[in-house]
C-alpha atoms as a PDB file:
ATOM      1  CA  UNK A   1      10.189  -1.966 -10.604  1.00  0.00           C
ATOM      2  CA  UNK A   2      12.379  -2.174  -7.351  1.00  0.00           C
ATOM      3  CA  UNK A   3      16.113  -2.644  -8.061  1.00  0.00           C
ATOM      4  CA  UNK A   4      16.247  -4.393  -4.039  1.00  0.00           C
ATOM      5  CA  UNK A   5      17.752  -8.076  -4.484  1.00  0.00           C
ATOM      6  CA  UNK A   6      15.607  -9.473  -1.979  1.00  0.00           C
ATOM      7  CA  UNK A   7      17.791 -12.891  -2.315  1.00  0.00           C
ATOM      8  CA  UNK A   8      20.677 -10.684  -0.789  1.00  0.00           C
ATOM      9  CA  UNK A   9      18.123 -10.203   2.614  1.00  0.00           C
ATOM     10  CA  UNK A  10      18.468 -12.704   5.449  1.00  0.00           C
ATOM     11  CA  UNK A  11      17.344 -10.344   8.789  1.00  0.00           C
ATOM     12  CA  UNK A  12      13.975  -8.450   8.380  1.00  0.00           C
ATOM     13  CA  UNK A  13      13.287  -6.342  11.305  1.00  0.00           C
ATOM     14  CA  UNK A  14       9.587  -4.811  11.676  1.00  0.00           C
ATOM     15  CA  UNK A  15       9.848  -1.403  13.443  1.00  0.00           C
ATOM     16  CA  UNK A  16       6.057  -1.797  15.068  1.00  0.00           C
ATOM     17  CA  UNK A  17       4.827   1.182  16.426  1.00  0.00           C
ATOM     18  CA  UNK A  18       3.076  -1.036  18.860  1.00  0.00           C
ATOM     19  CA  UNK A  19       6.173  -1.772  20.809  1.00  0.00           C
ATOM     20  CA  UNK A  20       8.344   1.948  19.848  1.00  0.00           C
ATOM     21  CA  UNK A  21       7.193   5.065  20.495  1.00  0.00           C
ATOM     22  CA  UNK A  22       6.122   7.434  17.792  1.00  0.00           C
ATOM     23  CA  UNK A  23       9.652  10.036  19.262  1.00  0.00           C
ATOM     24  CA  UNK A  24      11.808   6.839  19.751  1.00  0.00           C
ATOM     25  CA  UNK A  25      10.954   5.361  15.816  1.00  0.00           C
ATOM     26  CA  UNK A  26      14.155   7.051  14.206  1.00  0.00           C
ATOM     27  CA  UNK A  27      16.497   5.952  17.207  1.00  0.00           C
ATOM     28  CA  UNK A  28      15.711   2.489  16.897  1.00  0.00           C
ATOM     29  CA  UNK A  29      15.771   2.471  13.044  1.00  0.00           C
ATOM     30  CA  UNK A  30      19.554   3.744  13.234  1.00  0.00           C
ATOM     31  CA  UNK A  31      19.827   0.900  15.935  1.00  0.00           C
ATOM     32  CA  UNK A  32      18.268  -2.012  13.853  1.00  0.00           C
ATOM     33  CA  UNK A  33      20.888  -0.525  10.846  1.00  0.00           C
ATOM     34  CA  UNK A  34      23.927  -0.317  13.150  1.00  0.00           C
ATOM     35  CA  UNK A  35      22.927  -4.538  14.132  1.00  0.00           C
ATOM     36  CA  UNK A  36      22.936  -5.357  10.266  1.00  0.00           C
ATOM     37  CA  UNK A  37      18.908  -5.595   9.795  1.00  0.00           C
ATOM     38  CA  UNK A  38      18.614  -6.360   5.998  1.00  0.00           C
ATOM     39  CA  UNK A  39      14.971  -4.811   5.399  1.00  0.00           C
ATOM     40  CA  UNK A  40      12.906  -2.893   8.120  1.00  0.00           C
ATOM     41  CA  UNK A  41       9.342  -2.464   7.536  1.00  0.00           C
ATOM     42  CA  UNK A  42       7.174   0.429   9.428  1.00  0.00           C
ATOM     43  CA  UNK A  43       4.189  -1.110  10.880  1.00  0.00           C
ATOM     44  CA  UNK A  44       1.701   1.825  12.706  1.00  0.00           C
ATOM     45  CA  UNK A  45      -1.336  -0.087  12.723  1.00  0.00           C
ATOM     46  CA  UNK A  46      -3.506   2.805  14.925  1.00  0.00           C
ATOM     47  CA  UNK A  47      -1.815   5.711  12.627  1.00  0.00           C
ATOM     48  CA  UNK A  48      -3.434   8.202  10.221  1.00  0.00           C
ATOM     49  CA  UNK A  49      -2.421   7.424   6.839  1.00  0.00           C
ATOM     50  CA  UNK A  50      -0.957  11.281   6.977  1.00  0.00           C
ATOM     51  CA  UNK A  51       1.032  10.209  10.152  1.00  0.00           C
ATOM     52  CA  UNK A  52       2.222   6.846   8.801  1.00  0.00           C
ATOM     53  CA  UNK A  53       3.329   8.837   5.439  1.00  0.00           C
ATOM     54  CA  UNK A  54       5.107  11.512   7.911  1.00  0.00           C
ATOM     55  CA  UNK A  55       6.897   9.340   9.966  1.00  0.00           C
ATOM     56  CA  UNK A  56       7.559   6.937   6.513  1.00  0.00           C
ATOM     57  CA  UNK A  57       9.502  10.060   5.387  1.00  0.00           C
ATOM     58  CA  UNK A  58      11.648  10.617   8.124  1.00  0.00           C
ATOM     59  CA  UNK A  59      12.721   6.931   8.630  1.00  0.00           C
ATOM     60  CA  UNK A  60      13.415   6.619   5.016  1.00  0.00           C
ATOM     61  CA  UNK A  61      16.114   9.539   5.017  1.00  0.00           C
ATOM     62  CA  UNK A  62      18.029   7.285   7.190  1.00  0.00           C
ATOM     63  CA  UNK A  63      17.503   3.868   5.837  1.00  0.00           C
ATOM     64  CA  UNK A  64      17.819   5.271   2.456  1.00  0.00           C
ATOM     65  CA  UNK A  65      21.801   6.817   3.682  1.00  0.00           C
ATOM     66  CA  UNK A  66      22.263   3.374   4.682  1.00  0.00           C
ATOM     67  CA  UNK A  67      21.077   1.796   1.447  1.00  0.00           C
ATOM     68  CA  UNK A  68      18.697  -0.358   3.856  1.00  0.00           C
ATOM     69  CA  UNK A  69      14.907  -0.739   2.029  1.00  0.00           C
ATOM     70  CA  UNK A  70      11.993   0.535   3.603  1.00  0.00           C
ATOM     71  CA  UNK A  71       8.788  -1.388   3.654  1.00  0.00           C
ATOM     72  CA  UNK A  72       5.185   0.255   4.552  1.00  0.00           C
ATOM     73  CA  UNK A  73       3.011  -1.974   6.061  1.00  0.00           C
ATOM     74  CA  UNK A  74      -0.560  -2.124   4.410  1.00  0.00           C
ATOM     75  CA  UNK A  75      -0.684   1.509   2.772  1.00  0.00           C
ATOM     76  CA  UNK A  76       0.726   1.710  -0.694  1.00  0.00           C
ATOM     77  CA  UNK A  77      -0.224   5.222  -0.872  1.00  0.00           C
ATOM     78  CA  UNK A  78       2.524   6.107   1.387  1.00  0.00           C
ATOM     79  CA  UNK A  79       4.570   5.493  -1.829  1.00  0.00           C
ATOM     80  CA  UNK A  80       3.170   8.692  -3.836  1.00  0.00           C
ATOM     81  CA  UNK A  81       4.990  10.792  -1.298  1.00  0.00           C
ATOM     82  CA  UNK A  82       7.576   8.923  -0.344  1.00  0.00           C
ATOM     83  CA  UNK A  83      10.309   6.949  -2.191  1.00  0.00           C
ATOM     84  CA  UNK A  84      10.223   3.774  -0.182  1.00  0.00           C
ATOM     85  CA  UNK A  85      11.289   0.732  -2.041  1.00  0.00           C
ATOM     86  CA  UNK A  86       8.626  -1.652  -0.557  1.00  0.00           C
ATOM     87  CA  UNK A  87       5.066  -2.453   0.007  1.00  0.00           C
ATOM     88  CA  UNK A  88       3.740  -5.353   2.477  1.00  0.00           C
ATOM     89  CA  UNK A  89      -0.140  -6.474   2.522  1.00  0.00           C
ATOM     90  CA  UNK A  90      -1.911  -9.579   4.419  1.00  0.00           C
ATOM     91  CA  UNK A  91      -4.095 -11.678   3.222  1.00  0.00           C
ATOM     92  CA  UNK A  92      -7.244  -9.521   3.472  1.00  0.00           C
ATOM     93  CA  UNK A  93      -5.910  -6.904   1.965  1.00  0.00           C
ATOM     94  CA  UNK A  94      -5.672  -5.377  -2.357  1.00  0.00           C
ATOM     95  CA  UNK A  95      -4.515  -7.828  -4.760  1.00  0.00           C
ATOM     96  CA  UNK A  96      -1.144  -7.292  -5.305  1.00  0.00           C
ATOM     97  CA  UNK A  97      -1.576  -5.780  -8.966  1.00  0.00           C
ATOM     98  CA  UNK A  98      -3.916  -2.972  -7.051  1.00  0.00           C
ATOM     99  CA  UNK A  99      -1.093  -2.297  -5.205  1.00  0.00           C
ATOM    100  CA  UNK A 100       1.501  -2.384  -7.392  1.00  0.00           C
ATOM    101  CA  UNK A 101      -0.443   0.324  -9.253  1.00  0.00           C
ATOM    102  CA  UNK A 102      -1.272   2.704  -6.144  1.00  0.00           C
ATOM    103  CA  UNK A 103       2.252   2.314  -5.330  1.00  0.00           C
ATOM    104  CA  UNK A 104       3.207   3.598  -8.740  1.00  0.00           C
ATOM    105  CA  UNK A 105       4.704   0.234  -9.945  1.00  0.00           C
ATOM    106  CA  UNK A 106       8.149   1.239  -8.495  1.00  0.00           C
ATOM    107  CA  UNK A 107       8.208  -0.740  -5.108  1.00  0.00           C
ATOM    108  CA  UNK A 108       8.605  -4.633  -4.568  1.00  0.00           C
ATOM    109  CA  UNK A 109       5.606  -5.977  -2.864  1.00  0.00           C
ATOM    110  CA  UNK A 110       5.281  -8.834  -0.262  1.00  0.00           C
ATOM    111  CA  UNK A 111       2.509 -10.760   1.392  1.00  0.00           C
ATOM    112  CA  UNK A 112       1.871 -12.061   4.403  1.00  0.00           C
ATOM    113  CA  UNK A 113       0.916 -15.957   3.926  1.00  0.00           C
ATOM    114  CA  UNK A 114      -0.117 -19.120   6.171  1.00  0.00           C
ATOM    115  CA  UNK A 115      -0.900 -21.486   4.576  1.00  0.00           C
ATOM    116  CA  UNK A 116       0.490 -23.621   1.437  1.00  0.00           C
ATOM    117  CA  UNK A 117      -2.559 -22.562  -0.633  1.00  0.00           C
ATOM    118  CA  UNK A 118      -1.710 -18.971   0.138  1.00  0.00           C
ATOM    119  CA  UNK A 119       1.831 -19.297  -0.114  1.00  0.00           C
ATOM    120  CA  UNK A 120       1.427 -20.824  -4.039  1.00  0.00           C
ATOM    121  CA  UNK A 121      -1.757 -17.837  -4.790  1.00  0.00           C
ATOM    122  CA  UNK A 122       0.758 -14.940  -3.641  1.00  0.00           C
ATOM    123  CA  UNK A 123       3.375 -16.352  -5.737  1.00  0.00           C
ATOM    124  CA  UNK A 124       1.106 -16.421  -8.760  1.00  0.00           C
ATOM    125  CA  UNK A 125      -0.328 -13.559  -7.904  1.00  0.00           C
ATOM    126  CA  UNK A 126       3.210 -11.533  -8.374  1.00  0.00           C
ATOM    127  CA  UNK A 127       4.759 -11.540  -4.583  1.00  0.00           C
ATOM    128  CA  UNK A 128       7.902 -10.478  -4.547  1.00  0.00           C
ATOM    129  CA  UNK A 129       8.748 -12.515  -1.279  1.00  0.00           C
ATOM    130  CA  UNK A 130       6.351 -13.808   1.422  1.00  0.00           C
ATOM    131  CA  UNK A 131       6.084 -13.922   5.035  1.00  0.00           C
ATOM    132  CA  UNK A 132       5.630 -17.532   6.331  1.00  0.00           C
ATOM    133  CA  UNK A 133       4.292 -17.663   9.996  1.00  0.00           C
ATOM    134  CA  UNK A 134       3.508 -17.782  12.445  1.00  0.00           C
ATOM    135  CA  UNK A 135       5.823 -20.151  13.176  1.00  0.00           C
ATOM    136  CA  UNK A 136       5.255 -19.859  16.654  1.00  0.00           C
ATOM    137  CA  UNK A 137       2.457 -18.164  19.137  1.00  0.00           C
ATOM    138  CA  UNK A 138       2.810 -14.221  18.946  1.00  0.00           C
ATOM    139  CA  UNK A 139       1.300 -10.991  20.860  1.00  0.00           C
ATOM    140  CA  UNK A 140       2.181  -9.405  17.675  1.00  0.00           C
ATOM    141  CA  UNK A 141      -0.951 -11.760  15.616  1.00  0.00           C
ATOM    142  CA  UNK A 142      -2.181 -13.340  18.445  1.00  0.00           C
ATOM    143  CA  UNK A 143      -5.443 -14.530  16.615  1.00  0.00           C
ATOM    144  CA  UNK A 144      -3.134 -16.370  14.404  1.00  0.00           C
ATOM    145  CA  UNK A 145      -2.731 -20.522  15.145  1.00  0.00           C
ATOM    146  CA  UNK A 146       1.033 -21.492  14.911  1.00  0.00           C
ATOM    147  CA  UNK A 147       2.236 -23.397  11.802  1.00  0.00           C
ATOM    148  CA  UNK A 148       5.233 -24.869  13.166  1.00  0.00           C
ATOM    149  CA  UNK A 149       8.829 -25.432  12.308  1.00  0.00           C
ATOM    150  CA  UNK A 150       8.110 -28.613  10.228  1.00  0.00           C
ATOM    151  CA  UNK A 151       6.191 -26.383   7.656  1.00  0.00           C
ATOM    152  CA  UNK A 152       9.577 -24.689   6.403  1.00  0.00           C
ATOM    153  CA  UNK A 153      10.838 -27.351   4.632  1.00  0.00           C
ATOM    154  CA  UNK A 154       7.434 -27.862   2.844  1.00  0.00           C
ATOM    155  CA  UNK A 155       7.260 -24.171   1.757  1.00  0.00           C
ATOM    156  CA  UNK A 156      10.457 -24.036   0.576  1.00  0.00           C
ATOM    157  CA  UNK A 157       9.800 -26.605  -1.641  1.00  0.00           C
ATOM    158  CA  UNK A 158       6.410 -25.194  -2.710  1.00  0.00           C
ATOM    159  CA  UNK A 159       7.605 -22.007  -3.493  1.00  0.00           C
ATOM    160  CA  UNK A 160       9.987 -20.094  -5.943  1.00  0.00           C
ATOM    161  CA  UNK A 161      10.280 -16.109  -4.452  1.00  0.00           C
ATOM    162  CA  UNK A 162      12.292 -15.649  -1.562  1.00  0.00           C
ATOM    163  CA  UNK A 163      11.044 -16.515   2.163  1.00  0.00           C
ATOM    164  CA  UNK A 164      10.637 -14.727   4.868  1.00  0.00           C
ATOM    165  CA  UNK A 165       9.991 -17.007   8.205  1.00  0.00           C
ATOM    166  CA  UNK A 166       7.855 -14.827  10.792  1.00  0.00           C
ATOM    167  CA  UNK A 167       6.162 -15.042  14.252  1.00  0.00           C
ATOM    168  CA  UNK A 168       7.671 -15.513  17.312  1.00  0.00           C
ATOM    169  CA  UNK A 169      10.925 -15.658  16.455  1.00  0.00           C
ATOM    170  CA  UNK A 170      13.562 -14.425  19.248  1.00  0.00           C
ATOM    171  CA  UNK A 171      17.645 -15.428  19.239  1.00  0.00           C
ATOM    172  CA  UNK A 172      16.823 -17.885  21.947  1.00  0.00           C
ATOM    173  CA  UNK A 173      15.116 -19.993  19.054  1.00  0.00           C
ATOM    174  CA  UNK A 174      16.443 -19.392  16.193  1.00  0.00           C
ATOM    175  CA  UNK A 175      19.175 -21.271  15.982  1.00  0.00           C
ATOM    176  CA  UNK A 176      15.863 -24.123  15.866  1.00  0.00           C
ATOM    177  CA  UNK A 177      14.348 -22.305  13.209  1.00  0.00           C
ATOM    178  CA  UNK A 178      16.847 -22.164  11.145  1.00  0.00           C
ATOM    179  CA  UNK A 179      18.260 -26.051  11.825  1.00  0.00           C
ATOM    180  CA  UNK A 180      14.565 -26.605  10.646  1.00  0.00           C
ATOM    181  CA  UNK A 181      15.432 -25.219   6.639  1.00  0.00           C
ATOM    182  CA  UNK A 182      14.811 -21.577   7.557  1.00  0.00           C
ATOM    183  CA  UNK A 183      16.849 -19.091   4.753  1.00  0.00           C
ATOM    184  CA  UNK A 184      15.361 -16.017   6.084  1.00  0.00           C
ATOM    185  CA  UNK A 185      14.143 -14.428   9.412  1.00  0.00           C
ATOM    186  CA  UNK A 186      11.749 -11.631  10.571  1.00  0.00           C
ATOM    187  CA  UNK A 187      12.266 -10.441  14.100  1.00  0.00           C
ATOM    188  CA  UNK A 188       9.657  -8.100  15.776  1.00  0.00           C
ATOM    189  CA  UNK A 189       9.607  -8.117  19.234  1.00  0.00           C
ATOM    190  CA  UNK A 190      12.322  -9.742  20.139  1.00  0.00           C
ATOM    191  CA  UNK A 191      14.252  -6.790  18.795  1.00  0.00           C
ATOM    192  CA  UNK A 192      12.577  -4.099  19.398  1.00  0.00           C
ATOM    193  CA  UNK A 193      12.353  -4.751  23.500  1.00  0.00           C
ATOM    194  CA  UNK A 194      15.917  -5.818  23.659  1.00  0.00           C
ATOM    195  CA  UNK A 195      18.208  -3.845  25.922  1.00  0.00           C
ATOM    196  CA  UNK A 196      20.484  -3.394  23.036  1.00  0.00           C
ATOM    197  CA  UNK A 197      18.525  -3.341  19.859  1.00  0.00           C
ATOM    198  CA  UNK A 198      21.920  -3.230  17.300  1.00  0.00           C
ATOM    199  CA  UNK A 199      23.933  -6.046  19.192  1.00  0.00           C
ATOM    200  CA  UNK A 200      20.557  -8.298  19.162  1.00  0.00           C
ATOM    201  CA  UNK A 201      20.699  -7.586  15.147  1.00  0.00           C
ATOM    202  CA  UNK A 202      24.007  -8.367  15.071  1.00  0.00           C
ATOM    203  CA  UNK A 203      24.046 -12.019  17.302  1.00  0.00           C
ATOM    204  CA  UNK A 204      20.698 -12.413  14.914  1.00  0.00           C
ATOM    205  CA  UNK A 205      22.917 -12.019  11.845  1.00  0.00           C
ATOM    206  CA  UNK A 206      25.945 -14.378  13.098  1.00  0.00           C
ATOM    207  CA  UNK A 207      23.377 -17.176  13.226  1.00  0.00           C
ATOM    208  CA  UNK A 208      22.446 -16.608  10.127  1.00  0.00           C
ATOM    209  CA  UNK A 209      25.630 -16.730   8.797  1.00  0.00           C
ATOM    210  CA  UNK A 210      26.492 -19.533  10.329  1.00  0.00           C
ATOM    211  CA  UNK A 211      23.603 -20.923   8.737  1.00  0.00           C
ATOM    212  CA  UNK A 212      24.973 -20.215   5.182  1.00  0.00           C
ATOM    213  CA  UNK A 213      28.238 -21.610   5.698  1.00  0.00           C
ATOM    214  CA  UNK A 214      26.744 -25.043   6.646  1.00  0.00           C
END
């Protein structure tokens, strides 16, 4: 089982081959670890599983140097091969104990929720943390109907593991989010398409902080 304290994690950034380029995914991984990104998860949605477990390999040498987890995005596989601490699935996807087992039983595993009903199954279901969204309207799940901000306080209440609030999420709202009982934050595009991916991370994590001390 993962040693990660996931309860330690406030900035999850998603490094989405949909917005980086397959020769620009290690540069911006360094980036995202130079800004202070707790977690990064590799999403390569239109990859071969032999590509995804490639790339998975190379991005782990440097967010493992950095002590920084690495999540895989839908393939547990990946974690034969590689050492990655983390596994994340959506709701269509294995049961959590399926992938727990493909992934050898060493990785935590997360899971994409959106609704309270989910939210409460992944947690009995083993989650190790979920992913609450979207809060707001997305090109990253843009078949996906908003939840809104006054859903955080409700799953915080309605949940145990820790969360991770998702979906729209840029520093020009997040100070919002997070007034609204937000703990945790996953950036995607915000991020990845700013001019200056590590001091985005970085003005990301001061919020946070701020948050804490409050």
């Amino acid at each position: 089982m993962s040693s990660v304290d996931l309860s330690r994690c406030r900035l999850y950034g998603i490094l989405d081959l949909g917005y980086v380029g397959r020769a620009d995914a290690a540069r911006v991984a360094r980036e995202m670890i130079a800004g202070g990104v707790d977690i990064i998860q590799l999403r390569a949605k239109r990859f071969e599983l032999s590509e995804i477990t490639k790339l998975a390999a190379e991005i782990h040498t440097i967010t493992s140097d950095a002590s920084v987890p690495l999540v895989i995005n839908d393939h547990p596989e990946v974690a034969r091969d590689v050492p990655v601490e983390g596994i994340h699935v959506g709701q269509d996807d294995r049961p959590i104990a399926d992938v727990r087992g493909m992934a050898g039983g060493k990785c935590f595993v997360g899971k994409s929720t959106h609704s309270l009903e989910q939210a409460a199954g992944a947690e009995r279901e083993g989650a190790d943390y979920i992913g609450w969204g979207p809060l707001f309207a997305t090109p990253t799940k843009p078949d996906y109907v908003p939840i809104g901000l006054d859903t955080i306080q409700k799953i915080h209440a309605a949940v145990s593991v820790p969360i991770f609030c998702i979906g729209g999420i840029k520093l020009g709202n997040l100070s919002e989010v997070l007034a609204a009982g937000a703990q945790r934050v996953v950036i995607v595009s915000g991020l990845l398409q700013a001019p200056d991916i590590a001091q985005y991370a970085r003005s990301a994590k001061e919020l946070l902080a701020l948050q804490t001390q409050t």
